[in-house]
PDB file of N, CA and C in Angstrom:
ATOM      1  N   UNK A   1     -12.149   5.752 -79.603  1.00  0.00           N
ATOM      2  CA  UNK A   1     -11.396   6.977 -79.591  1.00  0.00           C
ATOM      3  C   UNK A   1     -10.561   7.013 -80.869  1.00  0.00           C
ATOM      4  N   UNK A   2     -10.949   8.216 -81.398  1.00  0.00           N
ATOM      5  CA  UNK A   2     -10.006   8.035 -82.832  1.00  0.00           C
ATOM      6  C   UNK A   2      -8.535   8.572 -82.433  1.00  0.00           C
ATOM      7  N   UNK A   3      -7.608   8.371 -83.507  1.00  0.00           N
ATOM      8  CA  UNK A   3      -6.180   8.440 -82.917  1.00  0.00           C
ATOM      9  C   UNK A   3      -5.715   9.494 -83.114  1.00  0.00           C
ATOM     10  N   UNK A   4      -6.397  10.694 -83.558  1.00  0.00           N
ATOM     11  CA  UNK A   4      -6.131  12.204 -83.090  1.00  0.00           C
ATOM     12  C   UNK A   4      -6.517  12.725 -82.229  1.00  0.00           C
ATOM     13  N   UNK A   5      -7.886  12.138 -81.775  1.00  0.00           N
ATOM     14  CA  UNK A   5      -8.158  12.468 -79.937  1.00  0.00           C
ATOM     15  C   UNK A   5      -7.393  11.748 -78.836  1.00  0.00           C
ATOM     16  N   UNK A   6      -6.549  10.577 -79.278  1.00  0.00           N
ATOM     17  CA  UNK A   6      -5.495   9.948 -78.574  1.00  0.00           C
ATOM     18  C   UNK A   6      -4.377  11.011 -78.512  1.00  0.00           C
ATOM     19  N   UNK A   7      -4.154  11.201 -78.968  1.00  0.00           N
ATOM     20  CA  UNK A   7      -2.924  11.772 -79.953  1.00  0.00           C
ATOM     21  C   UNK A   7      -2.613  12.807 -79.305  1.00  0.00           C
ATOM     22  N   UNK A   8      -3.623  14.033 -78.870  1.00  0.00           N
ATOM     23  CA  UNK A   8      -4.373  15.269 -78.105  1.00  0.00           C
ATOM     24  C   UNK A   8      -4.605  15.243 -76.814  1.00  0.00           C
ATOM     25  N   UNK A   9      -4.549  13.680 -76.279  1.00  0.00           N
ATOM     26  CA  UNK A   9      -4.986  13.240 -75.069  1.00  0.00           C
ATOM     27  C   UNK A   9      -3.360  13.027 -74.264  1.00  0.00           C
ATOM     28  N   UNK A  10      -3.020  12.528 -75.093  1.00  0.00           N
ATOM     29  CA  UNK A  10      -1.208  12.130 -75.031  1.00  0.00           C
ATOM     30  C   UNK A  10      -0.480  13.501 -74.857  1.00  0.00           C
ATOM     31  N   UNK A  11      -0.409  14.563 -75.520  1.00  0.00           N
ATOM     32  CA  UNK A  11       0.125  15.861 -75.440  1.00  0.00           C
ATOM     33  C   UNK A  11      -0.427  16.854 -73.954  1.00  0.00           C
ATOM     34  N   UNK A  12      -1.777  16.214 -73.920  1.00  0.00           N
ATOM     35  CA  UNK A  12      -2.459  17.052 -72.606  1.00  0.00           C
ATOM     36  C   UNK A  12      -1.593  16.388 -71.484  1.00  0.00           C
ATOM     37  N   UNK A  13      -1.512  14.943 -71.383  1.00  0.00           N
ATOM     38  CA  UNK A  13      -0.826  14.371 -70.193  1.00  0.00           C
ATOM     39  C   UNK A  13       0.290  14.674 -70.076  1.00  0.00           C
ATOM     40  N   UNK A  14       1.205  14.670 -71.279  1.00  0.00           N
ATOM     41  CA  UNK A  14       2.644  15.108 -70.939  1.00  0.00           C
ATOM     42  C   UNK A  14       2.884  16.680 -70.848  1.00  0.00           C
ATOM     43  N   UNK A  15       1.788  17.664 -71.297  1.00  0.00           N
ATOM     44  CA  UNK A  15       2.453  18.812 -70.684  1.00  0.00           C
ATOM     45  C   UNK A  15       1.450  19.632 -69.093  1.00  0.00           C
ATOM     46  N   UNK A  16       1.122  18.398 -68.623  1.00  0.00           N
ATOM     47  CA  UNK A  16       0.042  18.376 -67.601  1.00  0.00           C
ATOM     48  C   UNK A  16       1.380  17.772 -66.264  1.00  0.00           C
ATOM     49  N   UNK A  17       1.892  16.601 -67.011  1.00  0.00           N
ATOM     50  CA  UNK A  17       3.647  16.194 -66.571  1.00  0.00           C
ATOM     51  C   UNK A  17       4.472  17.169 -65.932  1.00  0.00           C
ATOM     52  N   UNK A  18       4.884  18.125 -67.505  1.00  0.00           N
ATOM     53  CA  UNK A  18       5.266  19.192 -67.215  1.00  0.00           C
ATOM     54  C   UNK A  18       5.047  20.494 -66.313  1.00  0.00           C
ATOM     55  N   UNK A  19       4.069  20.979 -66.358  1.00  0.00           N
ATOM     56  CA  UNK A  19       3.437  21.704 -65.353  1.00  0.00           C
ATOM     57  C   UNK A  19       4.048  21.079 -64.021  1.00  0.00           C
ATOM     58  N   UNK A  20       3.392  20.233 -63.532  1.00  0.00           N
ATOM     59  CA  UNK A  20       3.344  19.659 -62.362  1.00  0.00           C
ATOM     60  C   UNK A  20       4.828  19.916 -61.913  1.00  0.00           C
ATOM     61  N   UNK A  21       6.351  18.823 -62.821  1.00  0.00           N
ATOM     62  CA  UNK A  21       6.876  19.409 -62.375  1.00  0.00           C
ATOM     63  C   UNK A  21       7.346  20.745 -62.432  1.00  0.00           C
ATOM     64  N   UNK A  22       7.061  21.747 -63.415  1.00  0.00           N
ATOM     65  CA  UNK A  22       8.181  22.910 -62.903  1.00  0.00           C
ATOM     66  C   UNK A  22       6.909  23.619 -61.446  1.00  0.00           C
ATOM     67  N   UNK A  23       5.543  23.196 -61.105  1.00  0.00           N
ATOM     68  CA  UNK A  23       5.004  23.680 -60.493  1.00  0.00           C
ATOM     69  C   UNK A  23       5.805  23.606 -58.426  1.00  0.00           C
ATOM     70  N   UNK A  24       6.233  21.835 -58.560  1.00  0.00           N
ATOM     71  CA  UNK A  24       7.225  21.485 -57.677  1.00  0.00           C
ATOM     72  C   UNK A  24       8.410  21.746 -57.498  1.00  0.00           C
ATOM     73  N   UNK A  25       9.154  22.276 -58.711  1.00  0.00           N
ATOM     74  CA  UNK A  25      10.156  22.904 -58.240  1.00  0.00           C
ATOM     75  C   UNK A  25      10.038  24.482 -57.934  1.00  0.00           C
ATOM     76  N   UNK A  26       8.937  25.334 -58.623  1.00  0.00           N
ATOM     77  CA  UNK A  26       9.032  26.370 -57.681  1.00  0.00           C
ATOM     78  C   UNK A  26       8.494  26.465 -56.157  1.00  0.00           C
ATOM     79  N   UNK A  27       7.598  25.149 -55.919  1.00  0.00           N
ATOM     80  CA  UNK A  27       7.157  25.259 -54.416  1.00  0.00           C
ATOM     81  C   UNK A  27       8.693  24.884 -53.467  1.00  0.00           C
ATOM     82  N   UNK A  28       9.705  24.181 -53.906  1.00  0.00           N
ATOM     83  CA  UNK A  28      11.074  23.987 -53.557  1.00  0.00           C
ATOM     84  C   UNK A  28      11.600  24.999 -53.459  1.00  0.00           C
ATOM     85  N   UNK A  29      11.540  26.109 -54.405  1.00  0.00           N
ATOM     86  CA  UNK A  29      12.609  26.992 -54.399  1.00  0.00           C
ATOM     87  C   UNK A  29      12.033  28.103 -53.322  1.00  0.00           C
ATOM     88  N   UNK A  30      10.798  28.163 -53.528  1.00  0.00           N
ATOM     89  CA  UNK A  30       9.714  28.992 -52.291  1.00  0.00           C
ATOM     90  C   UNK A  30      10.079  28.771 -51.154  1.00  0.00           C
ATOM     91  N   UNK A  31       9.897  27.406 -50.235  1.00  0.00           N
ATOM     92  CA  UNK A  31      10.570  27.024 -49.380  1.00  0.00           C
ATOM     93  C   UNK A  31      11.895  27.382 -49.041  1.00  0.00           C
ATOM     94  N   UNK A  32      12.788  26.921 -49.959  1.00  0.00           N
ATOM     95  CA  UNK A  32      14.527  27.355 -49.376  1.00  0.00           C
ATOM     96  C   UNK A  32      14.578  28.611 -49.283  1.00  0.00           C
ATOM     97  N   UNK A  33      13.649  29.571 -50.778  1.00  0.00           N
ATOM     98  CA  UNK A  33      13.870  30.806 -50.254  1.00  0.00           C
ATOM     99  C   UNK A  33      13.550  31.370 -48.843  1.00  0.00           C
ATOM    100  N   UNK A  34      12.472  30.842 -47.999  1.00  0.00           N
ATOM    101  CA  UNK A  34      11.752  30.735 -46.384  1.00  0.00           C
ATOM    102  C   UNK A  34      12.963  30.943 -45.666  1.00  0.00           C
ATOM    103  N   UNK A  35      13.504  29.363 -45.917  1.00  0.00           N
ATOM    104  CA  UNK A  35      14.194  28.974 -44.707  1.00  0.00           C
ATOM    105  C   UNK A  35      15.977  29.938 -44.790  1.00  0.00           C
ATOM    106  N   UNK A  36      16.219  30.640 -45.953  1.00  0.00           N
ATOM    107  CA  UNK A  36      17.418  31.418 -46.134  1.00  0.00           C
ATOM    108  C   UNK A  36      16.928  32.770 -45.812  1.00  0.00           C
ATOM    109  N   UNK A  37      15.648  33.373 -45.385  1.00  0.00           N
ATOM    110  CA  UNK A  37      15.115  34.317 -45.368  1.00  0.00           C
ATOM    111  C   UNK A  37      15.188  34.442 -43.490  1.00  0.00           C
ATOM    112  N   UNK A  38      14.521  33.210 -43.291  1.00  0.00           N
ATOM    113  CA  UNK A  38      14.457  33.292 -41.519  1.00  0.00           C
ATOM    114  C   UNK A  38      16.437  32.972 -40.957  1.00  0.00           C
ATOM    115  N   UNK A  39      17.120  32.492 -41.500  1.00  0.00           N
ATOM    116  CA  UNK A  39      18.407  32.343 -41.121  1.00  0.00           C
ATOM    117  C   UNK A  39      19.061  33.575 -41.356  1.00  0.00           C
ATOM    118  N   UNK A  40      18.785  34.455 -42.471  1.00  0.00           N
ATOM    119  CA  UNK A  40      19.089  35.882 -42.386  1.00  0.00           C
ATOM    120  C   UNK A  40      18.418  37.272 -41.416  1.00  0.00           C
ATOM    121  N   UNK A  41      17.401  37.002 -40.835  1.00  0.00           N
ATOM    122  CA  UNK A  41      17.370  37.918 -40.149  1.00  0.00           C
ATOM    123  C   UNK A  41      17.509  37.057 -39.015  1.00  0.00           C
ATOM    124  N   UNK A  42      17.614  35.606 -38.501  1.00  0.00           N
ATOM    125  CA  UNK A  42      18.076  35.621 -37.145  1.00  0.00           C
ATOM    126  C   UNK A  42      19.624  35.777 -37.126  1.00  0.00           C
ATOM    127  N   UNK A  43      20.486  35.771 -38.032  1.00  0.00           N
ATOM    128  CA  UNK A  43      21.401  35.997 -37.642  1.00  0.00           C
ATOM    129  C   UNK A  43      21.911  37.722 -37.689  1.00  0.00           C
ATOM    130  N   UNK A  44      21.017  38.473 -38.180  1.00  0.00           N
ATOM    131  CA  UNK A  44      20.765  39.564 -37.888  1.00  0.00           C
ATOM    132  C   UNK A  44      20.626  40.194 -36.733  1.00  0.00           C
ATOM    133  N   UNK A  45      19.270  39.713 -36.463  1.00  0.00           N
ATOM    134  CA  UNK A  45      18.671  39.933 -34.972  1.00  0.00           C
ATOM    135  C   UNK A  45      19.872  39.624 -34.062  1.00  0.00           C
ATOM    136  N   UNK A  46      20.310  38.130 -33.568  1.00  0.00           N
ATOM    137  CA  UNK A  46      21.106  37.657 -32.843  1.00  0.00           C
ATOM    138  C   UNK A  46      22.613  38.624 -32.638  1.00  0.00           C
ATOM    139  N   UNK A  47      23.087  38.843 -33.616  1.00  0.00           N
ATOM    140  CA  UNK A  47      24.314  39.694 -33.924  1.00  0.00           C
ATOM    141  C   UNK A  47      24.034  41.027 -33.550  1.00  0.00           C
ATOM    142  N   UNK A  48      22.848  41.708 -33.233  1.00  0.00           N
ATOM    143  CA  UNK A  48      22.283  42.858 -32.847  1.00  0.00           C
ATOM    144  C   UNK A  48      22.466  42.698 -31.308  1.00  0.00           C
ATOM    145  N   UNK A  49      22.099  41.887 -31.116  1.00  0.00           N
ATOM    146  CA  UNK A  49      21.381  41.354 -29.528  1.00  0.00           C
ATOM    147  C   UNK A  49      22.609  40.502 -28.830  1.00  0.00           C
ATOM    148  N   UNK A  50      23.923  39.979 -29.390  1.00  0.00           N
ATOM    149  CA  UNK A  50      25.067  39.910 -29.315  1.00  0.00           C
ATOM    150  C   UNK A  50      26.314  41.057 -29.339  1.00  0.00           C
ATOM    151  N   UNK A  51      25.664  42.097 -29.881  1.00  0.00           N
ATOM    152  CA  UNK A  51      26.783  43.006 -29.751  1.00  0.00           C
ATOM    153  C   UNK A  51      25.873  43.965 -29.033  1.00  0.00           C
ATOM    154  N   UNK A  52      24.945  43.947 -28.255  1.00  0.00           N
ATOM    155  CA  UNK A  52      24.437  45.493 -27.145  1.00  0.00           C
ATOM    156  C   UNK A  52      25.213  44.295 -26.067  1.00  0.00           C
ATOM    157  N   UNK A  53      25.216  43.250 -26.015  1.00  0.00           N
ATOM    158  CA  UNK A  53      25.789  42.299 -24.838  1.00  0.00           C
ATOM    159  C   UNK A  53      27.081  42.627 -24.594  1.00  0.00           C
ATOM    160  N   UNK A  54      27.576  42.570 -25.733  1.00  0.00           N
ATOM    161  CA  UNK A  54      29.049  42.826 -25.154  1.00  0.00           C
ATOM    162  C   UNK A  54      29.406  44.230 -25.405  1.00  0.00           C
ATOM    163  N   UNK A  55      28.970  45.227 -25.394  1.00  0.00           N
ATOM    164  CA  UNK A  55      28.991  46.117 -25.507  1.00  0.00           C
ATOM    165  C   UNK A  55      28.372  46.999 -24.134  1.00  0.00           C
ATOM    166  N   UNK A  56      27.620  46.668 -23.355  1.00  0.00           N
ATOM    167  CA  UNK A  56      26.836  47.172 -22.648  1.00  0.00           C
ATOM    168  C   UNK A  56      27.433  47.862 -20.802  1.00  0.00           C
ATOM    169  N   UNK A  57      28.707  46.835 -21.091  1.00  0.00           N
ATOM    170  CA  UNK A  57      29.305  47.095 -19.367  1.00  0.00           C
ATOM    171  C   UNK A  57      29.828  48.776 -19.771  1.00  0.00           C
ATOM    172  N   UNK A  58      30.393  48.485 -21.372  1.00  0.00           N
ATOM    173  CA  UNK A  58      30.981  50.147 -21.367  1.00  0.00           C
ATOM    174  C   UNK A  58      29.882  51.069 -21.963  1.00  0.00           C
ATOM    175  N   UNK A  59      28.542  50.972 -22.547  1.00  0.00           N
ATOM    176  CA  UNK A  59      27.472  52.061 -22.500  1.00  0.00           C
ATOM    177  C   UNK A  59      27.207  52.355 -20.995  1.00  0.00           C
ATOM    178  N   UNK A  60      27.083  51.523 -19.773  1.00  0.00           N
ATOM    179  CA  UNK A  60      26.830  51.261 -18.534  1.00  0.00           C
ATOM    180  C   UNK A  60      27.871  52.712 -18.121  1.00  0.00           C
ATOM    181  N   UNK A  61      29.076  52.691 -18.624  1.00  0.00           N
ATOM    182  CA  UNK A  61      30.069  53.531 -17.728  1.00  0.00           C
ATOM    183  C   UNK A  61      30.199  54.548 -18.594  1.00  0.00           C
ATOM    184  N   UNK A  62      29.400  54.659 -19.851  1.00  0.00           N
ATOM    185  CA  UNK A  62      29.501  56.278 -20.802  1.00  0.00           C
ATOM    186  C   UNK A  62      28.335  56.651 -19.648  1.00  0.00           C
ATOM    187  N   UNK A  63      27.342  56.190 -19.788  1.00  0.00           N
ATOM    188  CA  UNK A  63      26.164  56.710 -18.857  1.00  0.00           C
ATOM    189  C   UNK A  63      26.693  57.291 -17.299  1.00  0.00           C
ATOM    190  N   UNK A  64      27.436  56.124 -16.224  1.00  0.00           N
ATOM    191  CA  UNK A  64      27.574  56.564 -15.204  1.00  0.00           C
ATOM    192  C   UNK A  64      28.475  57.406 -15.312  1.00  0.00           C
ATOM    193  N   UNK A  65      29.714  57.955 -15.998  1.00  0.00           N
ATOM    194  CA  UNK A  65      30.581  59.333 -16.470  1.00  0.00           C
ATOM    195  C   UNK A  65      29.653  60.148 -16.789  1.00  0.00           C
ATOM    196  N   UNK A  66      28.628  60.159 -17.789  1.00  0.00           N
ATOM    197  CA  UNK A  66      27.883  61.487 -17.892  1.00  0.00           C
ATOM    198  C   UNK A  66      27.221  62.256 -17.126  1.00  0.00           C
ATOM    199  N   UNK A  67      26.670  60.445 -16.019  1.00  0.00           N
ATOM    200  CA  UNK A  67      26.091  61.452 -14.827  1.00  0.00           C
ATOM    201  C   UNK A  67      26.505  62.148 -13.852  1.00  0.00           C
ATOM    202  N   UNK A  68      27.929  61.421 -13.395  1.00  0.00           N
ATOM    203  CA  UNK A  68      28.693  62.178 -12.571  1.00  0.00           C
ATOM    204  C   UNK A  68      29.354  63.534 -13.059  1.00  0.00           C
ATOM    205  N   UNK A  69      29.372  63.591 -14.533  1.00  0.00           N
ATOM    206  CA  UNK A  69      29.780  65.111 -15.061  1.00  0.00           C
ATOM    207  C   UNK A  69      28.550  65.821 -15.011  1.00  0.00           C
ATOM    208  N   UNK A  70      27.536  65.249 -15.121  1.00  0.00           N
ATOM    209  CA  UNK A  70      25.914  66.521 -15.067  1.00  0.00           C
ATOM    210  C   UNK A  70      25.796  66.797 -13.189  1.00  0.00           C
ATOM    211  N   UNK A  71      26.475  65.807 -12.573  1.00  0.00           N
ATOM    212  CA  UNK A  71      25.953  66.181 -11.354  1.00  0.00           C
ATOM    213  C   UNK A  71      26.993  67.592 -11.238  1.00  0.00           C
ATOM    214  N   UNK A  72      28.515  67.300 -11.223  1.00  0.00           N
ATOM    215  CA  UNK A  72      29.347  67.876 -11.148  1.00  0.00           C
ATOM    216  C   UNK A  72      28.875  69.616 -11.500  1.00  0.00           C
ATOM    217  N   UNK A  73      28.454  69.600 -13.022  1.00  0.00           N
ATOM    218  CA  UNK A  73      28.279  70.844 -13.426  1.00  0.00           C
ATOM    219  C   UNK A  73      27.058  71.546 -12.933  1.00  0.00           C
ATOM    220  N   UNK A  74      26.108  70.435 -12.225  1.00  0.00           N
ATOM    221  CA  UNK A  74      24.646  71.126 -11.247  1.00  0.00           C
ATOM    222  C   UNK A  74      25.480  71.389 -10.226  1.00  0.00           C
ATOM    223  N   UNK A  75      26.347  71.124  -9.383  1.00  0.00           N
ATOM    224  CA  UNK A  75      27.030  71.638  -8.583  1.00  0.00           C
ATOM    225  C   UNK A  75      27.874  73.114  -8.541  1.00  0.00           C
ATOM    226  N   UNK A  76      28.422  72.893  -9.896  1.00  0.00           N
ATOM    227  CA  UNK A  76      29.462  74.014 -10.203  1.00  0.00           C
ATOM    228  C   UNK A  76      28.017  75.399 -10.077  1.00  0.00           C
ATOM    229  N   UNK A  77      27.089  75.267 -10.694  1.00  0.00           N
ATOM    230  CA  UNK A  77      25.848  76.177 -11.431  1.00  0.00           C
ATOM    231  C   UNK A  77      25.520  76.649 -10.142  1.00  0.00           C
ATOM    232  N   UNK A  78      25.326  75.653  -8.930  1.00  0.00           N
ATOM    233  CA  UNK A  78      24.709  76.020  -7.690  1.00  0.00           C
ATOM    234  C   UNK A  78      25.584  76.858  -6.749  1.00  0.00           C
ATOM    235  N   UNK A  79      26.813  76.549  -7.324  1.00  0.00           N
ATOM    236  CA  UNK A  79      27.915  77.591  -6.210  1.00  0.00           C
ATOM    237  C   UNK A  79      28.170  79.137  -6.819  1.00  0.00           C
ATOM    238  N   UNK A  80      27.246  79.150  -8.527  1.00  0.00           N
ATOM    239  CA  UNK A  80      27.904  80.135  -8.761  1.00  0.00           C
ATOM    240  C   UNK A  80      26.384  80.767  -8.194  1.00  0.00           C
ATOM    241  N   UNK A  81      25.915  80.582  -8.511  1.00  0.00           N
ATOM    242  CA  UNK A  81      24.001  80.952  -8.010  1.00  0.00           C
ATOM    243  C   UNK A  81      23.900  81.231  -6.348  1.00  0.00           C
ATOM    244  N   UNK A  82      25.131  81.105  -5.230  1.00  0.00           N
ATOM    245  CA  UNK A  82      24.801  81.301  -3.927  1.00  0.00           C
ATOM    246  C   UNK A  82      25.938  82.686  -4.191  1.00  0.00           C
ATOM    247  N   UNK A  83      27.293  82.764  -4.764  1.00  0.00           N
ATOM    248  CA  UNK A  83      28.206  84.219  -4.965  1.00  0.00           C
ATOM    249  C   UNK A  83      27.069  85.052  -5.461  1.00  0.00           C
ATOM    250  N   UNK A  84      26.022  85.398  -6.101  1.00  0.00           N
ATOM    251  CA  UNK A  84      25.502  86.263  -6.418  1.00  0.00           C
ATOM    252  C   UNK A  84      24.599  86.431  -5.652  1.00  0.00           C
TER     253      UNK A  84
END
């Protein structure tokens, strides 16, 4: 092997080196980006699904007020509907 095909052989390995690693650190950064990706929407999700929870006894009683005001006003509608 003459010592410019050494020479050529030496430059291929070390930027073959190179590659490799910056190839491992973006499969690293791929990953964390994953795992900061799934911790953001579960704490999304969760905080969604945490606040209809505590929130829900009083949607429960907007609902049962509305219905007792729709019954109320089918009532009022029906008394005026028997005067005529």
């Amino acid at each position: 092997m003459s010592p410019e095909e050494r020479e050529m052989l030496l430059k291929c390995v070390t930027l073959a080196e190179e590659n490799n690693k910056i190839l491992h650190a973006m499969k690293r950064s791929m990953m964390w980006t994953r795992v900061t990706r799934i911790v953001y929407w579960t704490l999304i999700i969760g905080s969604t699904v945490g606040a209809y929870y505590f929130i829900q006894p009083y949607l429960e009683q907007i609902i049962g007020v509305y219905g007792g005001t729709k019954s109320s006003i089918d009532n009022v509608n029906s008394l005026f509907e028997n005067f005529r």
